[in-house]
Protein backbone atom coordinates (compact mmCIF):
# COMPACT_ATOMS: atom_id res chain seq x y z
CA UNK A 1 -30.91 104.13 2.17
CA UNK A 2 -29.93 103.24 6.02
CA UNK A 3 -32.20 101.16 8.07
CA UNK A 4 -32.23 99.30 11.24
CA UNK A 5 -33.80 96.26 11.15
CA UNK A 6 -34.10 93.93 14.51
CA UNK A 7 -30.99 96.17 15.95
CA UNK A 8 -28.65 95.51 12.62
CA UNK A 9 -28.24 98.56 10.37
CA UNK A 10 -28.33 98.27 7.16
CA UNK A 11 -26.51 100.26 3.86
CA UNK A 12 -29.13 99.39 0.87
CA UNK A 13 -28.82 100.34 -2.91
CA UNK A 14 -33.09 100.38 -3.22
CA UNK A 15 -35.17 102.92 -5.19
CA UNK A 16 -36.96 104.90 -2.53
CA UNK A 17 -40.17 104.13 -3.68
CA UNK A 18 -39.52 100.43 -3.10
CA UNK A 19 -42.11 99.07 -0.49
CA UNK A 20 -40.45 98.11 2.92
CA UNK A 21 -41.58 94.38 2.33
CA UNK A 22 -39.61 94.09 -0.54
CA UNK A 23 -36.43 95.51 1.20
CA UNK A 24 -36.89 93.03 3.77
CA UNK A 25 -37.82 89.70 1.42
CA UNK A 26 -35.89 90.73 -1.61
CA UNK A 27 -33.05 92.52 -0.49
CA UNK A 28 -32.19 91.46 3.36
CA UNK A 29 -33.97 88.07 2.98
CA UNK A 30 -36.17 88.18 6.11
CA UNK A 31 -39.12 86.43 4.45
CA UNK A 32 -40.61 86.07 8.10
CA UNK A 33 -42.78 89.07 6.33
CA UNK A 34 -45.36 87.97 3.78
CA UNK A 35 -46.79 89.29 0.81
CA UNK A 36 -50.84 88.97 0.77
CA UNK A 37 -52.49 92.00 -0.37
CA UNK A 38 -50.43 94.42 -1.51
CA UNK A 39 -53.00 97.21 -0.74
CA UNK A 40 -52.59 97.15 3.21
CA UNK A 41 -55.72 95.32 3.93
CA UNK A 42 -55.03 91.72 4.96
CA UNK A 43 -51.87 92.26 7.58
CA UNK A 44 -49.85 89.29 6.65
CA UNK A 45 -47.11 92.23 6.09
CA UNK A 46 -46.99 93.72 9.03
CA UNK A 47 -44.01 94.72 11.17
CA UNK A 48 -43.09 97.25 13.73
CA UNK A 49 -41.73 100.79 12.80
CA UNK A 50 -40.80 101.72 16.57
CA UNK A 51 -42.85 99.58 18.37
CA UNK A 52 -46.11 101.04 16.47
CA UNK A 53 -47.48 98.06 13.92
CA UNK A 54 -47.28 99.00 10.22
CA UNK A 55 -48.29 97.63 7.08
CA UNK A 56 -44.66 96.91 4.90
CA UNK A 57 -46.66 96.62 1.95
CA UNK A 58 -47.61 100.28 1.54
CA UNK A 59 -44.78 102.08 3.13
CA UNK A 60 -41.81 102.88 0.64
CA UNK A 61 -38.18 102.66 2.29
CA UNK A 62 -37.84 106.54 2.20
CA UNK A 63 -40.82 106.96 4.94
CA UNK A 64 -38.53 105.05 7.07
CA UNK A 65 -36.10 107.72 8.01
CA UNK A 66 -34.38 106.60 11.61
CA UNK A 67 -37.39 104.44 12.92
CA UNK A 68 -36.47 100.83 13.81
CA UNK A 69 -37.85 98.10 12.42
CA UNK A 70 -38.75 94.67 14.13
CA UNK A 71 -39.74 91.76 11.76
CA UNK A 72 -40.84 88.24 12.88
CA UNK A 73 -37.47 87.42 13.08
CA UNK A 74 -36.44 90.11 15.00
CA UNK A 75 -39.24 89.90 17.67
CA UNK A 76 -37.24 87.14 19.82
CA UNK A 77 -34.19 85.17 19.44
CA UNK A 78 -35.95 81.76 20.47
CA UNK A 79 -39.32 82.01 19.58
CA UNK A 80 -40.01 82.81 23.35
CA UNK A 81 -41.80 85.69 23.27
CA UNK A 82 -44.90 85.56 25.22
CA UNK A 83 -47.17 85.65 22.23
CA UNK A 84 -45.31 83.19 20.08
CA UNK A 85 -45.71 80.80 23.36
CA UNK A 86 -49.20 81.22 23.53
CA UNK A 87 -49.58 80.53 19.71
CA UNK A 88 -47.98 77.39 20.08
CA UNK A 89 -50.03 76.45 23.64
CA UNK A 90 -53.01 77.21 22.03
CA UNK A 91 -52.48 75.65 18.79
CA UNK A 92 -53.05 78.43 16.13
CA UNK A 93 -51.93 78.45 13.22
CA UNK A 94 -53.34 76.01 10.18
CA UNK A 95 -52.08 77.02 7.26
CA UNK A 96 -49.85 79.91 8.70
CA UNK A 97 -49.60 82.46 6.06
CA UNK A 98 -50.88 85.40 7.81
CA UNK A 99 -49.39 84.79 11.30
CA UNK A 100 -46.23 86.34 11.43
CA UNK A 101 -48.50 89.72 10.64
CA UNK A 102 -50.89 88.33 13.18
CA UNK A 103 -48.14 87.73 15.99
CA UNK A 104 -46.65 91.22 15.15
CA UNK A 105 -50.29 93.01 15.47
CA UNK A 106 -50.28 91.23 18.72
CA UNK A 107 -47.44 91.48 20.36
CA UNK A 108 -48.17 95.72 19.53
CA UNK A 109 -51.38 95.69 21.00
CA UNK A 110 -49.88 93.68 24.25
CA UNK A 111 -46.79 96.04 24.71
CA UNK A 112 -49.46 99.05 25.25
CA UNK A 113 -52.76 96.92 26.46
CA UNK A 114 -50.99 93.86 28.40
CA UNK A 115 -54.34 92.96 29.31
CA UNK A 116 -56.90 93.61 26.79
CA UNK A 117 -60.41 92.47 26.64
CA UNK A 118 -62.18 90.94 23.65
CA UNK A 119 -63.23 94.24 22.42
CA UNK A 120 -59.54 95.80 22.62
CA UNK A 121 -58.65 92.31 20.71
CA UNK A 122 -60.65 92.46 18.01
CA UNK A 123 -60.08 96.21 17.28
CA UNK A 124 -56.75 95.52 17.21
CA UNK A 125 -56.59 92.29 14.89
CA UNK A 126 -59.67 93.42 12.65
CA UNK A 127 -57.10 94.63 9.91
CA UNK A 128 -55.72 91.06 9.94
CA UNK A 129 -57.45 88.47 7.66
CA UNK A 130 -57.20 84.95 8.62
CA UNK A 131 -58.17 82.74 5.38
CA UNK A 132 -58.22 79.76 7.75
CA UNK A 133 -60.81 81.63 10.17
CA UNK A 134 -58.93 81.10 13.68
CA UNK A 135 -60.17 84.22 14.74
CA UNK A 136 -61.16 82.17 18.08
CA UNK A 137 -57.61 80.77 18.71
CA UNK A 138 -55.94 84.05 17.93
CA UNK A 139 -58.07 85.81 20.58
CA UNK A 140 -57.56 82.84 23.32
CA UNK A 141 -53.71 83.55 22.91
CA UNK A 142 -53.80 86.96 22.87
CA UNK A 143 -55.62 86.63 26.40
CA UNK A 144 -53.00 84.04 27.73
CA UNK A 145 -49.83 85.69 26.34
CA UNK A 146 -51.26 88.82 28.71
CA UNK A 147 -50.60 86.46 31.51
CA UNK A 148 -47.10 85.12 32.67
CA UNK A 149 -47.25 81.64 30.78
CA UNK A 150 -47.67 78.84 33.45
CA UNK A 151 -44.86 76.92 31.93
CA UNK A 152 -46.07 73.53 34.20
CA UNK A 153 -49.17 73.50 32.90
């Protein structure tokens, strides 16, 4: 199987079957991506096929075809992407298990919505559980990572 993943192609030797997450943890060893679920219902697996935020859990390699992918990792070289910023600004994460799927969700939602309201928000991020309930936080960075960071503030 041939994939791009964050711009790098990749030969693997996987069963087609295999679930994308386990390409990417197992094989690749981006573990940016984490396993919660494994039924596509928490998000703490998602990444981006072609901009467009999946759940790696679910999707076997061989759905894959030519899309790109963009894992955690991949999403910036510095951690400076606007929503990462406003994660750390706002002070989100607790335990962080779920936020790399969180900041991928977001990140989607921003690249077609830069400037969502709370209702566009939570339809978005309702398919991503939070065990730590920082719902609040997550939708106060979401707003500010819509807005060119005030880096003086």
């Amino acid at each position: 199987m041939k994939l791009t993943v964050n711009n790098k192609s990749y030969d693997l030797d996987v069963d087609p079957d295999m679930p994308l997450l386990w390409a990417l943890r197992d094989v690749l060893k981006l573990t940016g991506t984490k396993y919660g679920c494994g039924i596509a219902q928490c998000g703490a697996c998602t990444v981006h096929l072609d901009g467009n935020p999946i759940r790696s859990c679910v999707t076997p390699v061989q759905a894959i075809g030519e899309a790109k992918i963009t894992t955690i990792e991949g999403l910036s070289e510095n951690t400076d992407h606007p929503v990462q910023q406003a994660w750390l600004e706002v002070d989100v994460p607790q335990c962080g298990y779920c936020q790399s799927g969180q900041i991928m969700t977001a990140a989607a939602l921003l690249e077609k919505n830069p400037h969502p309201d709370d209702a566009a928000i939570d339809a978005a991020m309702s398919g991503n559980i939070c065990r730590c309930g920082t719902y609040e936080r997550i939708r106060k960075a979401i707003h500010m990572a819509g807005q060119p960071l005030n880096k003086d503030v």
